[in-house]
PDB file of N, CA and C in Angstrom:
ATOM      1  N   UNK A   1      -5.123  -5.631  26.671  1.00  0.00           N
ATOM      2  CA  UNK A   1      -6.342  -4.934  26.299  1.00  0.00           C
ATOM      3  C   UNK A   1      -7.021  -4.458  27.581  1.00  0.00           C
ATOM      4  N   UNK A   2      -6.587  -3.390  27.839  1.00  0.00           N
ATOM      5  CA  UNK A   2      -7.448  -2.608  29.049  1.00  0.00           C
ATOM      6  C   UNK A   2      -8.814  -1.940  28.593  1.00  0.00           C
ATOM      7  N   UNK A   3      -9.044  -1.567  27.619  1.00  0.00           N
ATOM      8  CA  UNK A   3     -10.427  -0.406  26.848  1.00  0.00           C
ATOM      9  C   UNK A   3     -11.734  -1.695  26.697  1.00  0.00           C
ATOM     10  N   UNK A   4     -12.641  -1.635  27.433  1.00  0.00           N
ATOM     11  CA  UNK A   4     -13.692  -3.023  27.083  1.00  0.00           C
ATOM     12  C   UNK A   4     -14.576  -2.407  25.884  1.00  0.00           C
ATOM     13  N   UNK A   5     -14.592  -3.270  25.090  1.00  0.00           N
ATOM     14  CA  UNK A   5     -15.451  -2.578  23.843  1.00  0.00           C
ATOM     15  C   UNK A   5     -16.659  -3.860  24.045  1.00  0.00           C
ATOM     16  N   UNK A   6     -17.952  -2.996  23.432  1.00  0.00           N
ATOM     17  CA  UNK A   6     -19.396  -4.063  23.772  1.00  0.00           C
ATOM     18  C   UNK A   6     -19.648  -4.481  22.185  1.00  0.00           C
ATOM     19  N   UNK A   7     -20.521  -5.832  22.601  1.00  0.00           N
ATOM     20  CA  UNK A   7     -20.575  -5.885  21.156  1.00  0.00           C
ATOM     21  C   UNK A   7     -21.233  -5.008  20.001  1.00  0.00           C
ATOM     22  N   UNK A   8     -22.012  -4.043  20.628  1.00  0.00           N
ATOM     23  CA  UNK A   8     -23.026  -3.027  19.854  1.00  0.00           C
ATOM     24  C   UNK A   8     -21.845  -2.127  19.182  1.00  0.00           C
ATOM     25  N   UNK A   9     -20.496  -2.004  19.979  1.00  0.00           N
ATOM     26  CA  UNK A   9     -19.877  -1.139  19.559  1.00  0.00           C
ATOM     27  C   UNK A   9     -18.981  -2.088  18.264  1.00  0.00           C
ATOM     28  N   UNK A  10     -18.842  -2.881  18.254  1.00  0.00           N
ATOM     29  CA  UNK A  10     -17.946  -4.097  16.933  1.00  0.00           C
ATOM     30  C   UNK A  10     -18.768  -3.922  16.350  1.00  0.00           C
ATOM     31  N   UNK A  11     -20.435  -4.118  16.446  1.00  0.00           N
ATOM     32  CA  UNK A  11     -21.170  -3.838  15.072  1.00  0.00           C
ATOM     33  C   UNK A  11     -21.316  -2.435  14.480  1.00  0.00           C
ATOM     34  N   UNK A  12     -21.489  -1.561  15.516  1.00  0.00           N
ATOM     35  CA  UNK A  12     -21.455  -0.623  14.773  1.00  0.00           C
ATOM     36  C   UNK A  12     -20.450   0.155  13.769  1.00  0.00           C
ATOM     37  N   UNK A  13     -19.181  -0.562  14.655  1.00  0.00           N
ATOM     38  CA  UNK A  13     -18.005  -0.094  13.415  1.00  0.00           C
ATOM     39  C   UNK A  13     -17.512  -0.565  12.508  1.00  0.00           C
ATOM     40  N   UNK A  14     -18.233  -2.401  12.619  1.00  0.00           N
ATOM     41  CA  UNK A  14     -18.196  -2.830  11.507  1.00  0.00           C
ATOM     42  C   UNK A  14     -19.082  -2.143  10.045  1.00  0.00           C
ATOM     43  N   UNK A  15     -20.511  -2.124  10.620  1.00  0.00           N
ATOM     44  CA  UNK A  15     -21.153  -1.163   9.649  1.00  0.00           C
ATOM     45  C   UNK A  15     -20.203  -0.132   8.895  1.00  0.00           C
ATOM     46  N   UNK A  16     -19.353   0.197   9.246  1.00  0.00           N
ATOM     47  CA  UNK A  16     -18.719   1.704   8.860  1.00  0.00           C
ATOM     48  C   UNK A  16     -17.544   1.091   7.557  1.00  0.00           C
ATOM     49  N   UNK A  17     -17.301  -0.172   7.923  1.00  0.00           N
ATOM     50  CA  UNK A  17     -16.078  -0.511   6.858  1.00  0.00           C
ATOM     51  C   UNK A  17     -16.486  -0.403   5.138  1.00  0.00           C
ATOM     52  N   UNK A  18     -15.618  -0.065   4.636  1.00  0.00           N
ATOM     53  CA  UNK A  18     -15.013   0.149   3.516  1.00  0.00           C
ATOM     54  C   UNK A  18     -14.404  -0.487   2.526  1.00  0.00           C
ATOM     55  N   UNK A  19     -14.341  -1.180   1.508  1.00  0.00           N
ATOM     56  CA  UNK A  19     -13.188  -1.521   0.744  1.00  0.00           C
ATOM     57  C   UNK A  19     -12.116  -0.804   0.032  1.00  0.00           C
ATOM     58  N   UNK A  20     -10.717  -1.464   0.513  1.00  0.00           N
ATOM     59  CA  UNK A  20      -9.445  -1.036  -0.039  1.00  0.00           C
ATOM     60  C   UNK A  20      -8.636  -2.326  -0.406  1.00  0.00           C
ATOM     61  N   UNK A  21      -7.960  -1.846  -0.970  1.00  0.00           N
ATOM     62  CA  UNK A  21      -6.779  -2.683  -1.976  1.00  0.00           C
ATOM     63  C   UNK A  21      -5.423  -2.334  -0.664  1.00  0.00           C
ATOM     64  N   UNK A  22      -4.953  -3.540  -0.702  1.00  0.00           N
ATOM     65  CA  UNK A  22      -3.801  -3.293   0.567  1.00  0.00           C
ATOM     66  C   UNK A  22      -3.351  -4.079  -0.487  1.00  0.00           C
ATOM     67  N   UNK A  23      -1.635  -3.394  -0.800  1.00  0.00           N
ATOM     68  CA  UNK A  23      -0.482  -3.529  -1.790  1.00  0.00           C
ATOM     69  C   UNK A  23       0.688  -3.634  -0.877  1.00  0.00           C
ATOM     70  N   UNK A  24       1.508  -4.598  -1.023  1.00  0.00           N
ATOM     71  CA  UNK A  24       2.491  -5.237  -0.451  1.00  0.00           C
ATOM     72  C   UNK A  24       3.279  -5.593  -1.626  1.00  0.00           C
ATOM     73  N   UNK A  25       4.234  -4.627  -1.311  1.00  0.00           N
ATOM     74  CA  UNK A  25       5.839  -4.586  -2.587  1.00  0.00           C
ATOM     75  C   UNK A  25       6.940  -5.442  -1.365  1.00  0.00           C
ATOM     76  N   UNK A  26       7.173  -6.313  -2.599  1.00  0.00           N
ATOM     77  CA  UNK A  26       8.771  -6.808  -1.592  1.00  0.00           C
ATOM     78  C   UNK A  26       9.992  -6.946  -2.650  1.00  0.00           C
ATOM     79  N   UNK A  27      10.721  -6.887  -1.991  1.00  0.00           N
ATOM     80  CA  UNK A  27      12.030  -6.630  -2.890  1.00  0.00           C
ATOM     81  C   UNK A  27      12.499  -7.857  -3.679  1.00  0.00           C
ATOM     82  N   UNK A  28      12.780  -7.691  -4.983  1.00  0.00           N
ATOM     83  CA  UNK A  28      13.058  -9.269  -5.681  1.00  0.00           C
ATOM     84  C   UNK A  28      14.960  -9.622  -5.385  1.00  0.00           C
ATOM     85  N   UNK A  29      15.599 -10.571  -5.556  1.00  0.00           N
ATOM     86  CA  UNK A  29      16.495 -10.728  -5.389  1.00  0.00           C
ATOM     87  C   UNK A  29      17.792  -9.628  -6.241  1.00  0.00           C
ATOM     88  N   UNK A  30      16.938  -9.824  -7.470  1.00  0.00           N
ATOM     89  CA  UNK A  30      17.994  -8.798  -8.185  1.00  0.00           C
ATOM     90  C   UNK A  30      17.700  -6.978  -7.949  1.00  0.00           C
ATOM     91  N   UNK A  31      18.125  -6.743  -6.640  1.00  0.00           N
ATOM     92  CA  UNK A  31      16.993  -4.917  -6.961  1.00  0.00           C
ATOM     93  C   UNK A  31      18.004  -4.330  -7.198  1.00  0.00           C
ATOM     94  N   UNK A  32      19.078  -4.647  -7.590  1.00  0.00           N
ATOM     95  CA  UNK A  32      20.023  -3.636  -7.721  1.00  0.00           C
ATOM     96  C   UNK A  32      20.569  -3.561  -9.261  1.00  0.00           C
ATOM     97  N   UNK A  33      19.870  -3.729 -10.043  1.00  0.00           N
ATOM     98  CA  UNK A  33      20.685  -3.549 -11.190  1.00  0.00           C
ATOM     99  C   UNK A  33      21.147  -2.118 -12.361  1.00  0.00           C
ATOM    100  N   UNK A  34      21.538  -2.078 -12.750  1.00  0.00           N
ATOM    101  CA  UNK A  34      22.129  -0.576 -13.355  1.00  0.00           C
ATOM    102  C   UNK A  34      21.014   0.086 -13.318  1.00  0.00           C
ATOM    103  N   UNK A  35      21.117   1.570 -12.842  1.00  0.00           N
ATOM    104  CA  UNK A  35      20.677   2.281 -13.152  1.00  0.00           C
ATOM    105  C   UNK A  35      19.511   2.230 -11.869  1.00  0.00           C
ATOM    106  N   UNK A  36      19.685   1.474 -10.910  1.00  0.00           N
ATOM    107  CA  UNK A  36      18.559   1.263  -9.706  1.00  0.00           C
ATOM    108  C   UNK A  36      18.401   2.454  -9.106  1.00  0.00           C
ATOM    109  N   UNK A  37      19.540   3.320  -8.615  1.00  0.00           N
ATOM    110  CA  UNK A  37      18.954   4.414  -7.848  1.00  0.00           C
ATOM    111  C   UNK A  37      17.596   5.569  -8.571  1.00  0.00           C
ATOM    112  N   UNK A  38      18.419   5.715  -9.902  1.00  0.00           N
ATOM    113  CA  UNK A  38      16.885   6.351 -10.408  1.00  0.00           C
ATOM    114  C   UNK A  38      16.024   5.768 -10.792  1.00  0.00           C
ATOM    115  N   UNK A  39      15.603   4.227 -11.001  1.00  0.00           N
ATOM    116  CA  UNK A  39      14.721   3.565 -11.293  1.00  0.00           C
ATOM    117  C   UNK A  39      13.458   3.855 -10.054  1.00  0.00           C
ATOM    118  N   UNK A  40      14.446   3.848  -8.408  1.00  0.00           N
ATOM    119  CA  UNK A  40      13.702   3.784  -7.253  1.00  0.00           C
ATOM    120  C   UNK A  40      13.480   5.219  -7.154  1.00  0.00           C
ATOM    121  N   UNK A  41      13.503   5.809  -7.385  1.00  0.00           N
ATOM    122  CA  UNK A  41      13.238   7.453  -7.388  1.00  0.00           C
ATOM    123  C   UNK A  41      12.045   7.960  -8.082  1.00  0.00           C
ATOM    124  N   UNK A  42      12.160   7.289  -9.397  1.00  0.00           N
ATOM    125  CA  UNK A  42      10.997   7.266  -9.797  1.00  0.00           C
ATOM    126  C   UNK A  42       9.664   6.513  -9.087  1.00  0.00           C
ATOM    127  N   UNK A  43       9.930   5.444  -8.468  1.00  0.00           N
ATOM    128  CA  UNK A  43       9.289   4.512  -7.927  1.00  0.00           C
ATOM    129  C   UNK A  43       8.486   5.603  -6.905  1.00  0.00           C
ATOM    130  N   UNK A  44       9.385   6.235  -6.061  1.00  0.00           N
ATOM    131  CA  UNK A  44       8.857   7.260  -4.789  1.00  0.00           C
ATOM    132  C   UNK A  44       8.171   8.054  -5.271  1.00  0.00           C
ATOM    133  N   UNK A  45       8.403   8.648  -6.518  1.00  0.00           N
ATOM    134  CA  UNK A  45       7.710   9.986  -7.076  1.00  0.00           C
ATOM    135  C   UNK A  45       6.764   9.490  -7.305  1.00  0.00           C
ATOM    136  N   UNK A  46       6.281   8.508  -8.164  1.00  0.00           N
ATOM    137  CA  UNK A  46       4.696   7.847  -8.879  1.00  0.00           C
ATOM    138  C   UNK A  46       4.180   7.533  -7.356  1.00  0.00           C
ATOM    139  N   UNK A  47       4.266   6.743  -6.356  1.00  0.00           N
ATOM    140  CA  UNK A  47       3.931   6.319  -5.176  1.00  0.00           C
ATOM    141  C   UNK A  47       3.410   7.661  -4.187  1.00  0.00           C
ATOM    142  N   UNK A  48       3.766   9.176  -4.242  1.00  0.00           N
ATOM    143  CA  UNK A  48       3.734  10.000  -3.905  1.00  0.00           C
ATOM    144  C   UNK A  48       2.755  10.661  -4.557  1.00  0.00           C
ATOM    145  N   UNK A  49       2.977  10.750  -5.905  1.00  0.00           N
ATOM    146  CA  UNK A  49       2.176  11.719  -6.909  1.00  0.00           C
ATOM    147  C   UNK A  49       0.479  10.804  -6.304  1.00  0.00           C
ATOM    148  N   UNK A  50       0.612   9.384  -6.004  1.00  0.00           N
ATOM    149  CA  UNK A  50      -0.823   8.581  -6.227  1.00  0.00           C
ATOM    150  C   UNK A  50      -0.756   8.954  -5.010  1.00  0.00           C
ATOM    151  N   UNK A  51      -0.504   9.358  -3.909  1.00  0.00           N
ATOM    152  CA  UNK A  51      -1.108   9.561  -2.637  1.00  0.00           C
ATOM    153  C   UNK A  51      -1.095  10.950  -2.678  1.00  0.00           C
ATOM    154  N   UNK A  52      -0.799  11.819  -3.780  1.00  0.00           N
ATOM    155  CA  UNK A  52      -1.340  13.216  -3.689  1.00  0.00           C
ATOM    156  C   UNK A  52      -2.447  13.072  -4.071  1.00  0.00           C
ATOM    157  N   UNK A  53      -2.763  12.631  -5.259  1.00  0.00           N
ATOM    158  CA  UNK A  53      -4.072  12.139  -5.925  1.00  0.00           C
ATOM    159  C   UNK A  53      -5.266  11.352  -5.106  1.00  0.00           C
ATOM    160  N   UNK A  54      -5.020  11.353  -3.982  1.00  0.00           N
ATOM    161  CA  UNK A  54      -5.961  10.579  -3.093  1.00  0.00           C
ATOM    162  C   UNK A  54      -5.960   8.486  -3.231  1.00  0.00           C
ATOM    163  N   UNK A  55      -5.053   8.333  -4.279  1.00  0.00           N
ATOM    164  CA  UNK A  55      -5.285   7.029  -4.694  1.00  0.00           C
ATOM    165  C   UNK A  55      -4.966   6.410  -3.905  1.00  0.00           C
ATOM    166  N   UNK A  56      -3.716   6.280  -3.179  1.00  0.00           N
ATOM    167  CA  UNK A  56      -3.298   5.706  -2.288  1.00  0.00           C
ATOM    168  C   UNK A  56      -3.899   6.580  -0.632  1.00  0.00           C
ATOM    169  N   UNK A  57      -4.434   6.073   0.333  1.00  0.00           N
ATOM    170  CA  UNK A  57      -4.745   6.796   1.778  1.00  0.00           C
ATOM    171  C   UNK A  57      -3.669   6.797   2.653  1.00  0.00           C
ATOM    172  N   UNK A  58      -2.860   5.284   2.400  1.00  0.00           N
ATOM    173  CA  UNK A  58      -1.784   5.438   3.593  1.00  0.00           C
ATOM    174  C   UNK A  58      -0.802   4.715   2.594  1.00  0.00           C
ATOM    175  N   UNK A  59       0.919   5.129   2.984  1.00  0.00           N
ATOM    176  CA  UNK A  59       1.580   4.697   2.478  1.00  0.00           C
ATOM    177  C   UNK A  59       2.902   4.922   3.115  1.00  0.00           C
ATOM    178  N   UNK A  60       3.432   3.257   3.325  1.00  0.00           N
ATOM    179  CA  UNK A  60       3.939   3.244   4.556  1.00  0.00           C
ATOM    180  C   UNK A  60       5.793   2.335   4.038  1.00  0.00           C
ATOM    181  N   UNK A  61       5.964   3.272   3.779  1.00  0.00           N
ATOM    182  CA  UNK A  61       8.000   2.316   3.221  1.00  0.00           C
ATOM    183  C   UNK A  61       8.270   1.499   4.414  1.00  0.00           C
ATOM    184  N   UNK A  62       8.568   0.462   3.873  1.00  0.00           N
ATOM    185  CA  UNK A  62       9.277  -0.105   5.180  1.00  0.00           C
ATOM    186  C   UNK A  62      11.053  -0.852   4.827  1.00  0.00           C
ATOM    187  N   UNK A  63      11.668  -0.646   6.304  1.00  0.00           N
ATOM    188  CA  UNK A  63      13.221  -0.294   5.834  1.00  0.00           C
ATOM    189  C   UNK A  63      13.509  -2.189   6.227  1.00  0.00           C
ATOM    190  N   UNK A  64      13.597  -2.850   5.035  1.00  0.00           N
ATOM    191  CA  UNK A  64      13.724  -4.076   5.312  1.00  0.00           C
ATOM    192  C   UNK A  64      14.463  -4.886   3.798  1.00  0.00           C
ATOM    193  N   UNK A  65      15.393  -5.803   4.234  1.00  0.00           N
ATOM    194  CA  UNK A  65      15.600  -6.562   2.854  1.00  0.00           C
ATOM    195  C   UNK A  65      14.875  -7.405   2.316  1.00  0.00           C
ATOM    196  N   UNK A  66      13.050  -7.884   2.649  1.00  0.00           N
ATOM    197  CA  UNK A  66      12.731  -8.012   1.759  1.00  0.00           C
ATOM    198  C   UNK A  66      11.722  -7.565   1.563  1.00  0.00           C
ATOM    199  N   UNK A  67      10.616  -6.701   2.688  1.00  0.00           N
ATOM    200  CA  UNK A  67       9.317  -6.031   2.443  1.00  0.00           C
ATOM    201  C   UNK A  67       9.754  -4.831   1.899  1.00  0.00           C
ATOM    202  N   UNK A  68       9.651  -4.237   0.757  1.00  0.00           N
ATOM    203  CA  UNK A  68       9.890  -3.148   0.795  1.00  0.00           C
ATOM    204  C   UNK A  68       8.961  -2.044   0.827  1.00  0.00           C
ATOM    205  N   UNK A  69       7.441  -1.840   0.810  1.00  0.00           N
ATOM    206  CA  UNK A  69       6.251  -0.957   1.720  1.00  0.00           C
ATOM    207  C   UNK A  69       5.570  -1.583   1.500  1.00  0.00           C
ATOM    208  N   UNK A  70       4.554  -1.067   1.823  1.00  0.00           N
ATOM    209  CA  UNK A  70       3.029  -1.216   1.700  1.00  0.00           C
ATOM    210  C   UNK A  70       2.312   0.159   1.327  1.00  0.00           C
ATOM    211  N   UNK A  71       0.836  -0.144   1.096  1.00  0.00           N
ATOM    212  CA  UNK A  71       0.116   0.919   1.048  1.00  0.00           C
ATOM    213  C   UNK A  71      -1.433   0.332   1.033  1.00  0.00           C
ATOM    214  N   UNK A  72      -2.236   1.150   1.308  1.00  0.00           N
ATOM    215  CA  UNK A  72      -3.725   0.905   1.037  1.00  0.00           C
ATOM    216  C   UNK A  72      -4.217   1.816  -0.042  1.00  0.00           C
ATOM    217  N   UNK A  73      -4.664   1.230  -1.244  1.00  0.00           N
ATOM    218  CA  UNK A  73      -4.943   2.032  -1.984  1.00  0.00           C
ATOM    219  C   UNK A  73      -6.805   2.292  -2.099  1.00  0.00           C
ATOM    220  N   UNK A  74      -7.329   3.542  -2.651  1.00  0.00           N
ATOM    221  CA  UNK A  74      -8.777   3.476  -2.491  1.00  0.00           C
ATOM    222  C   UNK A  74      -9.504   2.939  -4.164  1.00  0.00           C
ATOM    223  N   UNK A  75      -8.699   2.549  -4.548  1.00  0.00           N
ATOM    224  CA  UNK A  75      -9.477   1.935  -5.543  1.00  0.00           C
ATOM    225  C   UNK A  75      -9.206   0.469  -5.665  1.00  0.00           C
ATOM    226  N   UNK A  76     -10.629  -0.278  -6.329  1.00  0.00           N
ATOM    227  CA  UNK A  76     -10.649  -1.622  -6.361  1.00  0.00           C
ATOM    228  C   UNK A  76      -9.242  -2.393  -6.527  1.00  0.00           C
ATOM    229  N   UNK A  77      -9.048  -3.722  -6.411  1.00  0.00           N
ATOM    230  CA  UNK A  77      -8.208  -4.583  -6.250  1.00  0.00           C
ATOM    231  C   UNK A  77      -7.626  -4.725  -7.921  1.00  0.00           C
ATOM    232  N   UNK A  78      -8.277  -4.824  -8.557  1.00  0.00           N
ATOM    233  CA  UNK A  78      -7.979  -5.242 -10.414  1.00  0.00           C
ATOM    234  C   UNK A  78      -7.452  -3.988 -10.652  1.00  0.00           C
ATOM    235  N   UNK A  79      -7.924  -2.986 -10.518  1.00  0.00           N
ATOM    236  CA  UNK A  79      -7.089  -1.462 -10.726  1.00  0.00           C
ATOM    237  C   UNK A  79      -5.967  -1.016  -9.969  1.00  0.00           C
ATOM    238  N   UNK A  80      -6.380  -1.731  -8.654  1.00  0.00           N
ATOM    239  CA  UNK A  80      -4.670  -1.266  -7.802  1.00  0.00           C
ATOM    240  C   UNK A  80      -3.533  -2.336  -8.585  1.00  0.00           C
ATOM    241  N   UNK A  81      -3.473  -3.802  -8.359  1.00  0.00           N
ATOM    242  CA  UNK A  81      -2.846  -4.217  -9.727  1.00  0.00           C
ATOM    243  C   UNK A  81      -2.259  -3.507 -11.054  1.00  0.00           C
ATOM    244  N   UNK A  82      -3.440  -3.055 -11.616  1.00  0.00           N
ATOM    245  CA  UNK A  82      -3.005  -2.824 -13.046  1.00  0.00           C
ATOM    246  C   UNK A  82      -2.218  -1.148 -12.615  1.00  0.00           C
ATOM    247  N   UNK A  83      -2.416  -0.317 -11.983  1.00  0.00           N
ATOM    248  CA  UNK A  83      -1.805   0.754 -11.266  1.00  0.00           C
ATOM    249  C   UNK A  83      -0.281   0.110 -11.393  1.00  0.00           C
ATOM    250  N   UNK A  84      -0.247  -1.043  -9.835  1.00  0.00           N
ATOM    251  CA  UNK A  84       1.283  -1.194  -9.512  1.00  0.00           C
ATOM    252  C   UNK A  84       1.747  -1.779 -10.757  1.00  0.00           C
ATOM    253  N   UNK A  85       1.252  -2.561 -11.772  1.00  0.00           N
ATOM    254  CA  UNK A  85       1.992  -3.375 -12.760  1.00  0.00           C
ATOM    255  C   UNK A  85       3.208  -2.074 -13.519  1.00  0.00           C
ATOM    256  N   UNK A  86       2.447  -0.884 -13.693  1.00  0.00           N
ATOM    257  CA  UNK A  86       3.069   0.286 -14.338  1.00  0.00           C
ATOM    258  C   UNK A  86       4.311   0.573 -13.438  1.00  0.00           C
ATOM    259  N   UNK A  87       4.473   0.322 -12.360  1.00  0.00           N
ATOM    260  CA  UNK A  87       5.547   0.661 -11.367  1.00  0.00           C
ATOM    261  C   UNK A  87       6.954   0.372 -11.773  1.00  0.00           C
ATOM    262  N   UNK A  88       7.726   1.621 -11.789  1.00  0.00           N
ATOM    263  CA  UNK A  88       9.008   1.805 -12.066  1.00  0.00           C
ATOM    264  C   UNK A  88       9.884   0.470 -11.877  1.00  0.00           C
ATOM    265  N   UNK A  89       9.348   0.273 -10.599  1.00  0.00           N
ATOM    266  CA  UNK A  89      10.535  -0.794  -9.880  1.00  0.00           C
ATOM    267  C   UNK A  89       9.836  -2.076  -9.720  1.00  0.00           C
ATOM    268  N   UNK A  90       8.424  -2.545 -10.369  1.00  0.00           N
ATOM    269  CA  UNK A  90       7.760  -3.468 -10.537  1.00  0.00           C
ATOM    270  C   UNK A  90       8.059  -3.965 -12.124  1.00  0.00           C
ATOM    271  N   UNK A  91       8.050  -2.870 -12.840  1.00  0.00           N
ATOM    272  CA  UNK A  91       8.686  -3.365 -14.256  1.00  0.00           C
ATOM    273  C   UNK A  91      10.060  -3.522 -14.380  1.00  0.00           C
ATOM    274  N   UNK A  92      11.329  -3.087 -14.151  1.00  0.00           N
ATOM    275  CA  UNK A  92      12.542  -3.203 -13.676  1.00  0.00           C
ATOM    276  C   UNK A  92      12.557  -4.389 -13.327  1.00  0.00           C
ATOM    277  N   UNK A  93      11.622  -5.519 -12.083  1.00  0.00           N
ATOM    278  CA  UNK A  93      11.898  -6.619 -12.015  1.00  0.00           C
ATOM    279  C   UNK A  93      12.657  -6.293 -10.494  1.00  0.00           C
ATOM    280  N   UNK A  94      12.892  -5.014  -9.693  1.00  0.00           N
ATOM    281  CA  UNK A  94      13.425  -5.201  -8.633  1.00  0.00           C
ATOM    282  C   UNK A  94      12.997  -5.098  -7.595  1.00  0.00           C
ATOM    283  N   UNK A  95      11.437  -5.497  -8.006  1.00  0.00           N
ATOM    284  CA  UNK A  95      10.535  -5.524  -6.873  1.00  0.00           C
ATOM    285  C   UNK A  95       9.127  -6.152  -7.156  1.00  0.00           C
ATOM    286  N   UNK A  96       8.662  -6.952  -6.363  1.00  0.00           N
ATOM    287  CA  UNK A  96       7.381  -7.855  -6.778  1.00  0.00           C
ATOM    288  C   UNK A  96       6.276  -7.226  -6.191  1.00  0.00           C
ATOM    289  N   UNK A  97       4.985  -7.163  -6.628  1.00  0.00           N
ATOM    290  CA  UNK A  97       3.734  -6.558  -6.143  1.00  0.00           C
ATOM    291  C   UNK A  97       2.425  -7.871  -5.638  1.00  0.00           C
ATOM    292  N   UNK A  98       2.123  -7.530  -4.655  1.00  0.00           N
ATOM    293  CA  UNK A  98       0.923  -8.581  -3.972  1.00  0.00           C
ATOM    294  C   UNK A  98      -0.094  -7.816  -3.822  1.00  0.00           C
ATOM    295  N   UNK A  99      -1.253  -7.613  -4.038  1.00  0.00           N
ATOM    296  CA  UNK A  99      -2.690  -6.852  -4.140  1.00  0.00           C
ATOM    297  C   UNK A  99      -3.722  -7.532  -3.580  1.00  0.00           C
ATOM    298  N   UNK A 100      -4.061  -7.646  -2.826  1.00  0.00           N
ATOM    299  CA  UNK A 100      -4.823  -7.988  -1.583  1.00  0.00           C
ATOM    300  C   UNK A 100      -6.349  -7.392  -1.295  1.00  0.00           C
ATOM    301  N   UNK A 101      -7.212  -7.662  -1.082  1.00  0.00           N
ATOM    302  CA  UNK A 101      -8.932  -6.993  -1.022  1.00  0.00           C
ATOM    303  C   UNK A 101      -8.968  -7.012   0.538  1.00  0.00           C
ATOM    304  N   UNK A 102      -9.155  -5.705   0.859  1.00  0.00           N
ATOM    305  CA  UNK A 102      -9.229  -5.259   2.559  1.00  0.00           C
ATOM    306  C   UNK A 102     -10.249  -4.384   2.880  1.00  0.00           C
ATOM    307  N   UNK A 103     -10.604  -4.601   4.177  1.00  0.00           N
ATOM    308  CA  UNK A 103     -11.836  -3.639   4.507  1.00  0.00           C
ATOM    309  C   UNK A 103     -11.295  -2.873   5.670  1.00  0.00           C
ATOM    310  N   UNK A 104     -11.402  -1.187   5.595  1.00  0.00           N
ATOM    311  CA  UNK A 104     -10.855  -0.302   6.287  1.00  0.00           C
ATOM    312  C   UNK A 104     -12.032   0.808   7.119  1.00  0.00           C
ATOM    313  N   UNK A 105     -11.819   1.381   7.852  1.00  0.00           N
ATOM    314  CA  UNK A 105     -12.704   1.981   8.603  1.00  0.00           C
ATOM    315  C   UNK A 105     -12.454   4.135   8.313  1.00  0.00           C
ATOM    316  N   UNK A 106     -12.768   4.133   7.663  1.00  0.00           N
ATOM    317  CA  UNK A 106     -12.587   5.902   7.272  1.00  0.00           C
ATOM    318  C   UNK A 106     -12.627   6.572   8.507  1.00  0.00           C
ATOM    319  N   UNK A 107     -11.866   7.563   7.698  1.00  0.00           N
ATOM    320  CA  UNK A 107     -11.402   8.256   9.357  1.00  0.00           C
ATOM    321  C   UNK A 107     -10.085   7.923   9.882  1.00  0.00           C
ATOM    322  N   UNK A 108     -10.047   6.577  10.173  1.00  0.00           N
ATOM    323  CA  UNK A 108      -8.498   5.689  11.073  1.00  0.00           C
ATOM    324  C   UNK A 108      -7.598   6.711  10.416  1.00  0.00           C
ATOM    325  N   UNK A 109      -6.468   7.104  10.856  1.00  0.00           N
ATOM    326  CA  UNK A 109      -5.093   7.558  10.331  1.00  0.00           C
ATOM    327  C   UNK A 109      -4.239   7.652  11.015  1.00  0.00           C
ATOM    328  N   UNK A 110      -2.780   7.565  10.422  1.00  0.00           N
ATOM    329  CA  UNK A 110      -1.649   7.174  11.598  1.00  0.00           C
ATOM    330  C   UNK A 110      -1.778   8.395  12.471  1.00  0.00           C
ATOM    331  N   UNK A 111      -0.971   7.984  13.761  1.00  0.00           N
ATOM    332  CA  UNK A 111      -0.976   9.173  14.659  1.00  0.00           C
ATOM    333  C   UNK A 111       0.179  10.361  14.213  1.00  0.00           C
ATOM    334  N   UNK A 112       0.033  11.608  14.464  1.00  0.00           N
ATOM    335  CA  UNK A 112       0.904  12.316  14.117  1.00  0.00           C
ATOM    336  C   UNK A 112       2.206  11.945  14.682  1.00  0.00           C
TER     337      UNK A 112
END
């Protein structure tokens, strides 16, 4: 940590935080069962369509055998839930959903 930040500056950007729903999909043991490739296709399209829709802000796949993404979604925690429960590859059973209550700072976004 070279950048010295003061404490006026932690409060003030604390002031600025936000609540989001941070969603953590991991892969269940069985993800492969008939018919998986278009099950997960669909999975990308709904996951896409909700971050066209603004629902999701960031949404981030990750290439691993058992995390399989994340995302921050902008609506409450009980609705991001009931959202992922509908999930292609959450109902399929080839993938488990964790929904989490997070506080985010507007504005932040990955770097290009």
């Amino acid at each position: 940590m070279s950048t010295p930040v003061t404490d006026e500056q932690i409060r003030a950007l604390a002031a600025t935080a936000k609540p989001y729903s941070l969603v953590l999909l991991q892969w269940e043991p069985e993800r492969t069962p008939d018919g998986a490739d278009a099950i997960e296709l669909e999975h990308q399209r709904r996951m896409v369509s909700l971050r066209a829709e603004g629902v999701i802000a960031i949404l981030c796949p990750v290439a691993s055998d058992s995390l399989a993404g994340i995302a921050i979604m902008t609506v409450p925690v009980d609705e991001a839930a009931e959202i992922m429960a509908g999930d292609p590859c959450v109902r399929a059973g080839m993938m488990r959903c964790e929904v989490q209550p997070c506080h985010g700072f507007p504005g932040d976004a990955l770097p290009s």
